[in-house]
C-alpha atoms as a PDB file:
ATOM      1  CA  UNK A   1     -40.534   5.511 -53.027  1.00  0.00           C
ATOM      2  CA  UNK A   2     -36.775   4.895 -51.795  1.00  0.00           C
ATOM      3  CA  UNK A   3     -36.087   1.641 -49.748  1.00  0.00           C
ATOM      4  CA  UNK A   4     -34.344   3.300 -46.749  1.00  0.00           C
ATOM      5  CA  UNK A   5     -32.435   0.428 -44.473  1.00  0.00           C
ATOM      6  CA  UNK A   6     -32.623  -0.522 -40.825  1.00  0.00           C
ATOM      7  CA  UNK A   7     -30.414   1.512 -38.681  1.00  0.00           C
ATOM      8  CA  UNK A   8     -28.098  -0.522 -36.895  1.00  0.00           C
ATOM      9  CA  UNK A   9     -27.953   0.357 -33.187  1.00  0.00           C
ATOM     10  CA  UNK A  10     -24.547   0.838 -32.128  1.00  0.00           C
ATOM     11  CA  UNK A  11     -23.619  -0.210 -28.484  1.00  0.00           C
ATOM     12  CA  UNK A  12     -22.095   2.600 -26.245  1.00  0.00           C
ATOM     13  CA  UNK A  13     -18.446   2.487 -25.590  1.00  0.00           C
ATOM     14  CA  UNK A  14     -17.699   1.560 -22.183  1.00  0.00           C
ATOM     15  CA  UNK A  15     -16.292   4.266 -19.146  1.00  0.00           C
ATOM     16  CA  UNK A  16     -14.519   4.560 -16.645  1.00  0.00           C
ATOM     17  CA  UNK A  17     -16.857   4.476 -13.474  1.00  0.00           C
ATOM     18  CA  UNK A  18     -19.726   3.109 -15.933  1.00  0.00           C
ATOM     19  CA  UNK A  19     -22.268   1.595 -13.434  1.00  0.00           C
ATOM     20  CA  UNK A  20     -23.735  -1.868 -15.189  1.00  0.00           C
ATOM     21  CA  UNK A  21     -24.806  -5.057 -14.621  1.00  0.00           C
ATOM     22  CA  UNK A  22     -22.731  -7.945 -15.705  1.00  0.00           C
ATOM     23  CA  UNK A  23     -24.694  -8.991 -19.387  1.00  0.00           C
ATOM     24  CA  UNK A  24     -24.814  -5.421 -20.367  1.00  0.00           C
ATOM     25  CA  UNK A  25     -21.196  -5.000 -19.797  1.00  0.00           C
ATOM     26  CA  UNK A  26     -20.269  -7.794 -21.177  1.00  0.00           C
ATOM     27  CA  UNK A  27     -22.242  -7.595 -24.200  1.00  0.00           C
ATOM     28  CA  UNK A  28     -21.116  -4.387 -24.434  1.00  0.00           C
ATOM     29  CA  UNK A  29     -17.199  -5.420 -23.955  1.00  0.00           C
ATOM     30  CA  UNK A  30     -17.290  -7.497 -26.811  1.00  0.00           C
ATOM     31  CA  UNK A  31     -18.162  -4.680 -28.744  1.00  0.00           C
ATOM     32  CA  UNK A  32     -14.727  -2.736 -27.725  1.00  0.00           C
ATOM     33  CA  UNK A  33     -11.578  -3.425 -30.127  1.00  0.00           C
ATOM     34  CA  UNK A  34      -9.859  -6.086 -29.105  1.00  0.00           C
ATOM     35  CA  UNK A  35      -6.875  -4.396 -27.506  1.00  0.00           C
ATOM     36  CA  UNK A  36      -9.309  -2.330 -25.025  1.00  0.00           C
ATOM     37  CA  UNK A  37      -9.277  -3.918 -21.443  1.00  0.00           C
ATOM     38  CA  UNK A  38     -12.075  -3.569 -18.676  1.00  0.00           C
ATOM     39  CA  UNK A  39     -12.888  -5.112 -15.438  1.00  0.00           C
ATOM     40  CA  UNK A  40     -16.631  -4.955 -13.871  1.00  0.00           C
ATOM     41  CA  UNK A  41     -16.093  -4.837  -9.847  1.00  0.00           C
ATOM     42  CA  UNK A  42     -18.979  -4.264  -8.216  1.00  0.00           C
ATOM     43  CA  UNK A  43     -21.219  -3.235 -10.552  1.00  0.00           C
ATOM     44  CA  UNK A  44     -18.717  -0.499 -11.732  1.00  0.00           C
ATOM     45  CA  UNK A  45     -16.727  -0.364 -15.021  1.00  0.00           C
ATOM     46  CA  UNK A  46     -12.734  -0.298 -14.476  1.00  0.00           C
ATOM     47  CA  UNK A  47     -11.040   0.698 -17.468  1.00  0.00           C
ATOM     48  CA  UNK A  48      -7.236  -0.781 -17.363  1.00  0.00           C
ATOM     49  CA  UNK A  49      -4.062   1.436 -17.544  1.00  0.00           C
ATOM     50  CA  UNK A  50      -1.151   0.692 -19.642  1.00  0.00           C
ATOM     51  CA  UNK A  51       1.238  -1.747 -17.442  1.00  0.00           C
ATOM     52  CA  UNK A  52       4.591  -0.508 -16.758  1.00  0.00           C
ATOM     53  CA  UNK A  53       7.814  -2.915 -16.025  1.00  0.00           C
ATOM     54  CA  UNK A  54       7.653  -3.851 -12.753  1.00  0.00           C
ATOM     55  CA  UNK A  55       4.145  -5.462 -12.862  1.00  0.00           C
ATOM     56  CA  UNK A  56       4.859  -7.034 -16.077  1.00  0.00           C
ATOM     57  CA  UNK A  57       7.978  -8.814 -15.112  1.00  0.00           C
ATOM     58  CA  UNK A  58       5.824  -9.908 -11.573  1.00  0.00           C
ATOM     59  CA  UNK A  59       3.219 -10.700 -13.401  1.00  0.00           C
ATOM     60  CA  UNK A  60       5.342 -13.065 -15.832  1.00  0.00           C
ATOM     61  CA  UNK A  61       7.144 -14.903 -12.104  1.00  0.00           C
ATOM     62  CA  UNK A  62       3.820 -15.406 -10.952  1.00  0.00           C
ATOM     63  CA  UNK A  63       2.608 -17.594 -14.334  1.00  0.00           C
ATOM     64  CA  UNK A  64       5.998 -19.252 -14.105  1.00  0.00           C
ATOM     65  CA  UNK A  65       5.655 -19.873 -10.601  1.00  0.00           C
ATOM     66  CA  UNK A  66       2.097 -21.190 -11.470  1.00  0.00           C
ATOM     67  CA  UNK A  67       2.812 -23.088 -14.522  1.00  0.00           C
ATOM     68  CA  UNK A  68       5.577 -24.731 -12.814  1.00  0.00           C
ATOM     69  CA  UNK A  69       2.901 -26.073 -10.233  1.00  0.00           C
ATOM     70  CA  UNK A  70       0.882 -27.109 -12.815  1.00  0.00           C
ATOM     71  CA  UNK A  71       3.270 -29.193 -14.606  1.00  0.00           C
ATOM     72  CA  UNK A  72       3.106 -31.316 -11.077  1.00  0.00           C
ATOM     73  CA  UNK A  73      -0.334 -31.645 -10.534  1.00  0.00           C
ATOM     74  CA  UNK A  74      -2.642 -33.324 -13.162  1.00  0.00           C
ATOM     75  CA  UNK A  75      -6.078 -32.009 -12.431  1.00  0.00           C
ATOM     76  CA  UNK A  76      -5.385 -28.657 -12.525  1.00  0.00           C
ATOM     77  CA  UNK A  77      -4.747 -25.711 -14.223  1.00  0.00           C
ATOM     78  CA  UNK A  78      -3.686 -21.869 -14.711  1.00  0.00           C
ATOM     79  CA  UNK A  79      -4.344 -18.808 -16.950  1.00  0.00           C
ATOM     80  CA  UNK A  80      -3.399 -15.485 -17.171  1.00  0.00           C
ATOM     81  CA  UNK A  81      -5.659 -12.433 -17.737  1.00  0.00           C
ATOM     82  CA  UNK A  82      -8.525 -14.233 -18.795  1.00  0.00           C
ATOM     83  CA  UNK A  83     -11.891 -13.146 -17.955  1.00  0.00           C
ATOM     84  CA  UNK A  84     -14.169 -14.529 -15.236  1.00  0.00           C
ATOM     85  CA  UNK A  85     -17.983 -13.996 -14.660  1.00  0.00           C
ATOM     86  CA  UNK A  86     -18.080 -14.708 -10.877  1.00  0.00           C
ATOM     87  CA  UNK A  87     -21.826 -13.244 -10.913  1.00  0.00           C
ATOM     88  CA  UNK A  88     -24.522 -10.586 -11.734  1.00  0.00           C
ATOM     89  CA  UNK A  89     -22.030  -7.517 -11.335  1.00  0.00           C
ATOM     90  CA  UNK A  90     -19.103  -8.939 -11.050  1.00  0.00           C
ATOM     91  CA  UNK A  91     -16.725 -10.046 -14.778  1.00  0.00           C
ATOM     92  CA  UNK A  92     -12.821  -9.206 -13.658  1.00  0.00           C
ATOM     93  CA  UNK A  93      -9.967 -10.161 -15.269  1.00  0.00           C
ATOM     94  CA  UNK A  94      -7.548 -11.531 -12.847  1.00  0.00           C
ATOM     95  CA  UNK A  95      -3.380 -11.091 -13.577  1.00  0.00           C
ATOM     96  CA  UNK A  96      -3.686 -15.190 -12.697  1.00  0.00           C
ATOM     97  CA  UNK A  97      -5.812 -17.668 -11.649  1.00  0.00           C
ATOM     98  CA  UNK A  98      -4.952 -21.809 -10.395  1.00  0.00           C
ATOM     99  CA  UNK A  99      -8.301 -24.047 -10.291  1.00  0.00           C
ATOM    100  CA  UNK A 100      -9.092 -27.474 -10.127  1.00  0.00           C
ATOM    101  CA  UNK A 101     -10.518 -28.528 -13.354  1.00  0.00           C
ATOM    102  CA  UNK A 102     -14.111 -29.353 -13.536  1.00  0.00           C
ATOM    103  CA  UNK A 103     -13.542 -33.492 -14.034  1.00  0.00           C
ATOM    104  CA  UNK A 104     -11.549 -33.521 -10.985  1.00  0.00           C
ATOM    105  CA  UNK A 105     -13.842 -31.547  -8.766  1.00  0.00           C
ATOM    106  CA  UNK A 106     -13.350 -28.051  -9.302  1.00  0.00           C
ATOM    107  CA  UNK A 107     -15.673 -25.210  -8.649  1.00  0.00           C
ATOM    108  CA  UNK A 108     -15.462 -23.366 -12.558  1.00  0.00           C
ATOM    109  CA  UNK A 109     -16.542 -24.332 -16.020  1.00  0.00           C
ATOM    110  CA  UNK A 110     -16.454 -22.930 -19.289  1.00  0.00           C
ATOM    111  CA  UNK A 111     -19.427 -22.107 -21.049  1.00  0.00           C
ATOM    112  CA  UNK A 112     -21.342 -22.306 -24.743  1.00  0.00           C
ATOM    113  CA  UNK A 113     -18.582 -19.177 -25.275  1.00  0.00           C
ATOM    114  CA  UNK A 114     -15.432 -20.210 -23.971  1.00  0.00           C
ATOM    115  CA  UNK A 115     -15.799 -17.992 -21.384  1.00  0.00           C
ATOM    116  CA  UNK A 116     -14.755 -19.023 -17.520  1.00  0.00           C
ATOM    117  CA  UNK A 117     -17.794 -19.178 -15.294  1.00  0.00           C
ATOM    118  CA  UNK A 118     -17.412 -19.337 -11.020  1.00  0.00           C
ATOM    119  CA  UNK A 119     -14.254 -18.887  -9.105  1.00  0.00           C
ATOM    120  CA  UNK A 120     -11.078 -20.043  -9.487  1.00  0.00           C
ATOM    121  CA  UNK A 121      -9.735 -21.723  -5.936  1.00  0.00           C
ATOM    122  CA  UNK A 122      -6.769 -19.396  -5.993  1.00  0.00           C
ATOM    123  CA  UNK A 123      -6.487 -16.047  -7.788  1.00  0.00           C
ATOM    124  CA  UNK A 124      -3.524 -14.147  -8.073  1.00  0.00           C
ATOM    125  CA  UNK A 125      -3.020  -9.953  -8.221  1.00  0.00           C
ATOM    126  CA  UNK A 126       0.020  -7.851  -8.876  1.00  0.00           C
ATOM    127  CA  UNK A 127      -0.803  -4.417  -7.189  1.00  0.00           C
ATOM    128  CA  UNK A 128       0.965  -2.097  -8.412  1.00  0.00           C
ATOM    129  CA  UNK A 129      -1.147   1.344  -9.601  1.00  0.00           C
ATOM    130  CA  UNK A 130      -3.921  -1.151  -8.635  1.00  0.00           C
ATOM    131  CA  UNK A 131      -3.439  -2.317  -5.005  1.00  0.00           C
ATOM    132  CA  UNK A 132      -6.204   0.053  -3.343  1.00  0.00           C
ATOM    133  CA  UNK A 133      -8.852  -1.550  -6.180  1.00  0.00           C
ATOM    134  CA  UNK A 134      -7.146  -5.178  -5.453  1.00  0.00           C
ATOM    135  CA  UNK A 135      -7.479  -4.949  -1.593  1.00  0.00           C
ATOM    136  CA  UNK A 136     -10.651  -3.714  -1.492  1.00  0.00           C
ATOM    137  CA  UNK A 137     -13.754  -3.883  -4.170  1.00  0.00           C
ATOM    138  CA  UNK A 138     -11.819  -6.626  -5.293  1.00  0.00           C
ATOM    139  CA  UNK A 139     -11.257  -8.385  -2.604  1.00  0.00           C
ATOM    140  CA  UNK A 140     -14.739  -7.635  -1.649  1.00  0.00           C
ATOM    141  CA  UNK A 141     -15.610  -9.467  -5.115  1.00  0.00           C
ATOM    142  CA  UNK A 142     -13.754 -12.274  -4.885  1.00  0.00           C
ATOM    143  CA  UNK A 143     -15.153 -12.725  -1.461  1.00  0.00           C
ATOM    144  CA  UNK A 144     -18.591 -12.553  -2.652  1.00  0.00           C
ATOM    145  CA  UNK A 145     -17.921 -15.475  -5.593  1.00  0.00           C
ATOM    146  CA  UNK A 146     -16.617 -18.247  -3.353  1.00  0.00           C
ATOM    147  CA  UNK A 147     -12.785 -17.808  -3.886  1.00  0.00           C
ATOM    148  CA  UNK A 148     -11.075 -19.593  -1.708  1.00  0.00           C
ATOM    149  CA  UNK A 149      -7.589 -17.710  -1.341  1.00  0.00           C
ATOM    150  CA  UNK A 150      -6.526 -14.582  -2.616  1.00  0.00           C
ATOM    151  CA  UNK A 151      -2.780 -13.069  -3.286  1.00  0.00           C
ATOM    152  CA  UNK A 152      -2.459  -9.301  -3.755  1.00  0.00           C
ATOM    153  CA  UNK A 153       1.456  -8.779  -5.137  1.00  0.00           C
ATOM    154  CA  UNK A 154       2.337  -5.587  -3.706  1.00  0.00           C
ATOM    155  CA  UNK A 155       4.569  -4.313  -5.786  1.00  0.00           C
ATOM    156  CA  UNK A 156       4.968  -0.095  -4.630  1.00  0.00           C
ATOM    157  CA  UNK A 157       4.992  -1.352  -1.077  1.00  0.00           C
ATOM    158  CA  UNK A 158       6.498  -4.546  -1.487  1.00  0.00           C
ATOM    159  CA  UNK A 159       4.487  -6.760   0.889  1.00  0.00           C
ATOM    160  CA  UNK A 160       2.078 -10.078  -0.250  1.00  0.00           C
ATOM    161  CA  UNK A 161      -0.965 -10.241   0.784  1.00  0.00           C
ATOM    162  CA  UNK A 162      -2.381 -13.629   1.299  1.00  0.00           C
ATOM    163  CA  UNK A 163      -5.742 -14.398   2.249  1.00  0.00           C
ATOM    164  CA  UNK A 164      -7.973 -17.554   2.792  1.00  0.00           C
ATOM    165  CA  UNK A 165     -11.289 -18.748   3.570  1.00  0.00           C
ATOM    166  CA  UNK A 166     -12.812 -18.984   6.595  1.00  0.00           C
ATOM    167  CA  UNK A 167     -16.423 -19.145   7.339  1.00  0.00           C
ATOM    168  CA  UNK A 168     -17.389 -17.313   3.822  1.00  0.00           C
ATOM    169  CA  UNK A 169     -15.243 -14.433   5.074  1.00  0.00           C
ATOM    170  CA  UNK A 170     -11.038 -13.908   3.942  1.00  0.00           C
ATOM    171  CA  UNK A 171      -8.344 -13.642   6.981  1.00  0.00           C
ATOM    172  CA  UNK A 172      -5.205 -12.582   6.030  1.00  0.00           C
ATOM    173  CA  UNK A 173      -2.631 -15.078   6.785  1.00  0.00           C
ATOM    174  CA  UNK A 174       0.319 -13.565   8.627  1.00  0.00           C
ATOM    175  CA  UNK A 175       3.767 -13.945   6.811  1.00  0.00           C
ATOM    176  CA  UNK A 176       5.717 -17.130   8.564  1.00  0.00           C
ATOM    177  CA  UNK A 177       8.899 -16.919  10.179  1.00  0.00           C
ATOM    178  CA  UNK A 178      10.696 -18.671   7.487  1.00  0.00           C
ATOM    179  CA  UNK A 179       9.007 -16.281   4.613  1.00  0.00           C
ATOM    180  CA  UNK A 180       7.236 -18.975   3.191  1.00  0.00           C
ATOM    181  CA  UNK A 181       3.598 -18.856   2.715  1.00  0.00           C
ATOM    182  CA  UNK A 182       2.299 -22.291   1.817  1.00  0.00           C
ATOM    183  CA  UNK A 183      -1.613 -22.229  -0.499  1.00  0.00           C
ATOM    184  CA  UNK A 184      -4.351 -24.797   1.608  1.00  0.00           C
ATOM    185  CA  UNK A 185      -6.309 -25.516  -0.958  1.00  0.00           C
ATOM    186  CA  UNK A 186      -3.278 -26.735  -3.168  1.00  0.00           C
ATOM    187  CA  UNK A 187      -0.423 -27.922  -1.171  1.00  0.00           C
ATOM    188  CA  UNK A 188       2.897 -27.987  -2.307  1.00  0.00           C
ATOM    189  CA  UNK A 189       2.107 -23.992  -3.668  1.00  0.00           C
ATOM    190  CA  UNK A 190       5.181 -22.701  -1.365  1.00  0.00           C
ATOM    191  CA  UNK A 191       5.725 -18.966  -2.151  1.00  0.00           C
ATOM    192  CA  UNK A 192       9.014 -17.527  -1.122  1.00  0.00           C
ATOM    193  CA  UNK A 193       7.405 -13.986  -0.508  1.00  0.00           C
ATOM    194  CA  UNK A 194      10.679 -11.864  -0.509  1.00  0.00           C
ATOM    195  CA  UNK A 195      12.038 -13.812  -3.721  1.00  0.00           C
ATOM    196  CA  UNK A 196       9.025 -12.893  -5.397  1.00  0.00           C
ATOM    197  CA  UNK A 197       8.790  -8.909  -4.588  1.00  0.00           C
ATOM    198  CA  UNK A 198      12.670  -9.104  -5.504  1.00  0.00           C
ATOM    199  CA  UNK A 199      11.951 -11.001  -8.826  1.00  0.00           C
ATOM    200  CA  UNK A 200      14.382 -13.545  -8.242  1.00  0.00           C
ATOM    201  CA  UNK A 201      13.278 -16.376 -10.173  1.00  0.00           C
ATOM    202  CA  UNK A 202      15.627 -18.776  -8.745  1.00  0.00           C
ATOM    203  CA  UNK A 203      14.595 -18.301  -5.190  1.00  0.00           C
ATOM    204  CA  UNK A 204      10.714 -18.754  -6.073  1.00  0.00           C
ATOM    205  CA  UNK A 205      11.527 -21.904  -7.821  1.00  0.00           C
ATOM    206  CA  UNK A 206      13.304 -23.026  -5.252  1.00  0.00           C
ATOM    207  CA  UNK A 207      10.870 -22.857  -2.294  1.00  0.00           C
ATOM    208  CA  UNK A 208       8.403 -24.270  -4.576  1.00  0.00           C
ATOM    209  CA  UNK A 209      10.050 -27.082  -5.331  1.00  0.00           C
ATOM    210  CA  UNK A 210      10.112 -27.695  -1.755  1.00  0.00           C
ATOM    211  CA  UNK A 211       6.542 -27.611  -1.358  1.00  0.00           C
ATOM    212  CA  UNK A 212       6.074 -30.457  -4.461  1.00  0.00           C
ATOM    213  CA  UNK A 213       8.439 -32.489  -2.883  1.00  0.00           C
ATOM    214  CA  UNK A 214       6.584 -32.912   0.506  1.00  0.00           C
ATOM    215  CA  UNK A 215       3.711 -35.292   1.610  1.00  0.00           C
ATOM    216  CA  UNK A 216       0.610 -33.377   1.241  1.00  0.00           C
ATOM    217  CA  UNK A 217       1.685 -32.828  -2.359  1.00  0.00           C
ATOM    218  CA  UNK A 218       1.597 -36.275  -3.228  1.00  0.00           C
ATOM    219  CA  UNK A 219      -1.781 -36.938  -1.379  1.00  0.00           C
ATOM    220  CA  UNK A 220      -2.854 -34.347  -3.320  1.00  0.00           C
ATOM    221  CA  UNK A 221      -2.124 -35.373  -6.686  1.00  0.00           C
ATOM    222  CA  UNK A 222      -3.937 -38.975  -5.612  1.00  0.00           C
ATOM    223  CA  UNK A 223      -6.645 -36.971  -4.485  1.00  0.00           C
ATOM    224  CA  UNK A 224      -7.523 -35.416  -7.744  1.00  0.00           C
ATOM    225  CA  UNK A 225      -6.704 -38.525  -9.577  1.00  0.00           C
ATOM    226  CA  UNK A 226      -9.143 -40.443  -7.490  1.00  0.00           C
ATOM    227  CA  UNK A 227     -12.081 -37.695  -7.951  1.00  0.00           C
ATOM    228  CA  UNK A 228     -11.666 -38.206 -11.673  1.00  0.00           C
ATOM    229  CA  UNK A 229     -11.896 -41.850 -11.582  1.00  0.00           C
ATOM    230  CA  UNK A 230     -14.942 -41.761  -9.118  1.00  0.00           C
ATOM    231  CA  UNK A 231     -16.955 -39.044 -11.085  1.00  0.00           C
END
């Protein structure tokens, strides 16, 4: 009698508008070639579109803009579209992210995987044939996991969203006068908002050098250091 062999059960690809929990998804994710991108938000699958220019060359200020403040503040860090399981229905994959590492008192960690776990402090979108998704089920997400500000790029209408914790709930801080929006959970994150819809490097790393020269900065940095000493 032939020796037949164990059929190997093949995971369904994922679709757009797929409604899953967040281990299915991901489990089946992993199972998509590696150049295939997906977001659960929600509960429902968002397959990615190709980026065009302008959010790619946004996208790439931003992680300057980021990296730069990273460079000034041991204790913590920043990553670009790297997935984040924020909770049972919810695995996004944010344009860019700034958190406090774990050591130093940060809300995240990386599991047995490598994978991020809990939410960033900050998290950063560039809305461009995504700003409905961004300022909405996202937002509603991000709301839901504990982030503690929130920055939709919007790059067809060219306006910046910035929002921030308040009682478990985001308010959207109004643009001030000077067109400098300043982060409160990192200080010294100064983001010239016009500079940055207008891709002009210099002016973004201007005003932000402006924010790591100033008190609160430095108080910062101490901060962290002093959280990482005192464990």
């Amino acid at each position: 009698m032939p020796i037949t062999k164990p059929q190997t059960r093949t995971l369904p690809p994922l679709e757009n508008g797929d409604r899953l929990d967040q281990k299915t998804f991901h489990a089946r994710y992993e199972a998509m070639p590696e150049d295939f991108r997906a977001e659960l938000i929600g509960g429902i699958v968002y397959v990615s579109s190709p980026q065009k220019r302008p959010h790619g060359k946004t996208q790439q200020l931003v992680h300057h803009w980021l990296g730069e403040y990273v460079l000034a503040t041991p204790g913590t860090d920043a990553l670009d579209n790297t997935t984040q399981i924020l909770g049972p229905d919810s695995e996004p994959q944010p344009d860019a992210c700034l958190f406090i590492l774990p050591e130093h008192g940060g809300q995240v960690f990386v599991d047995e995987n490598e994978y991020m776990n809990g939410p960033p402090e900050l998290i950063v979108e560039v809305g461009a044939a995504t700003e409905s998704i961004d300022l909405h089920r996202k937002l509603q997400d991000y709301e839901k996991a504990g982030v503690r500000e929130y920055i939709v790029l919007a790059v067809r209408t060219q306006r910046v969203f910035w929002f921030v914790r308040q009682r478990n709930k985001f308010k959207e801080v109004p643009l001030p006068d000077d067109g400098i929006f300043r982060a409160r959970v990192f200080p010294g994150l100064w983001l010239a908002a016009e500079a940055m819809l207008r891709e002009e490097r210099a002016g973004v790393l201007a005003a932000l050098k402006q924010g790591l020269a100033t008190p609160e900065h430095a108080a910062f940095v101490a901060r962290l250091r002093k959280q990482a000493s005192n464990p």
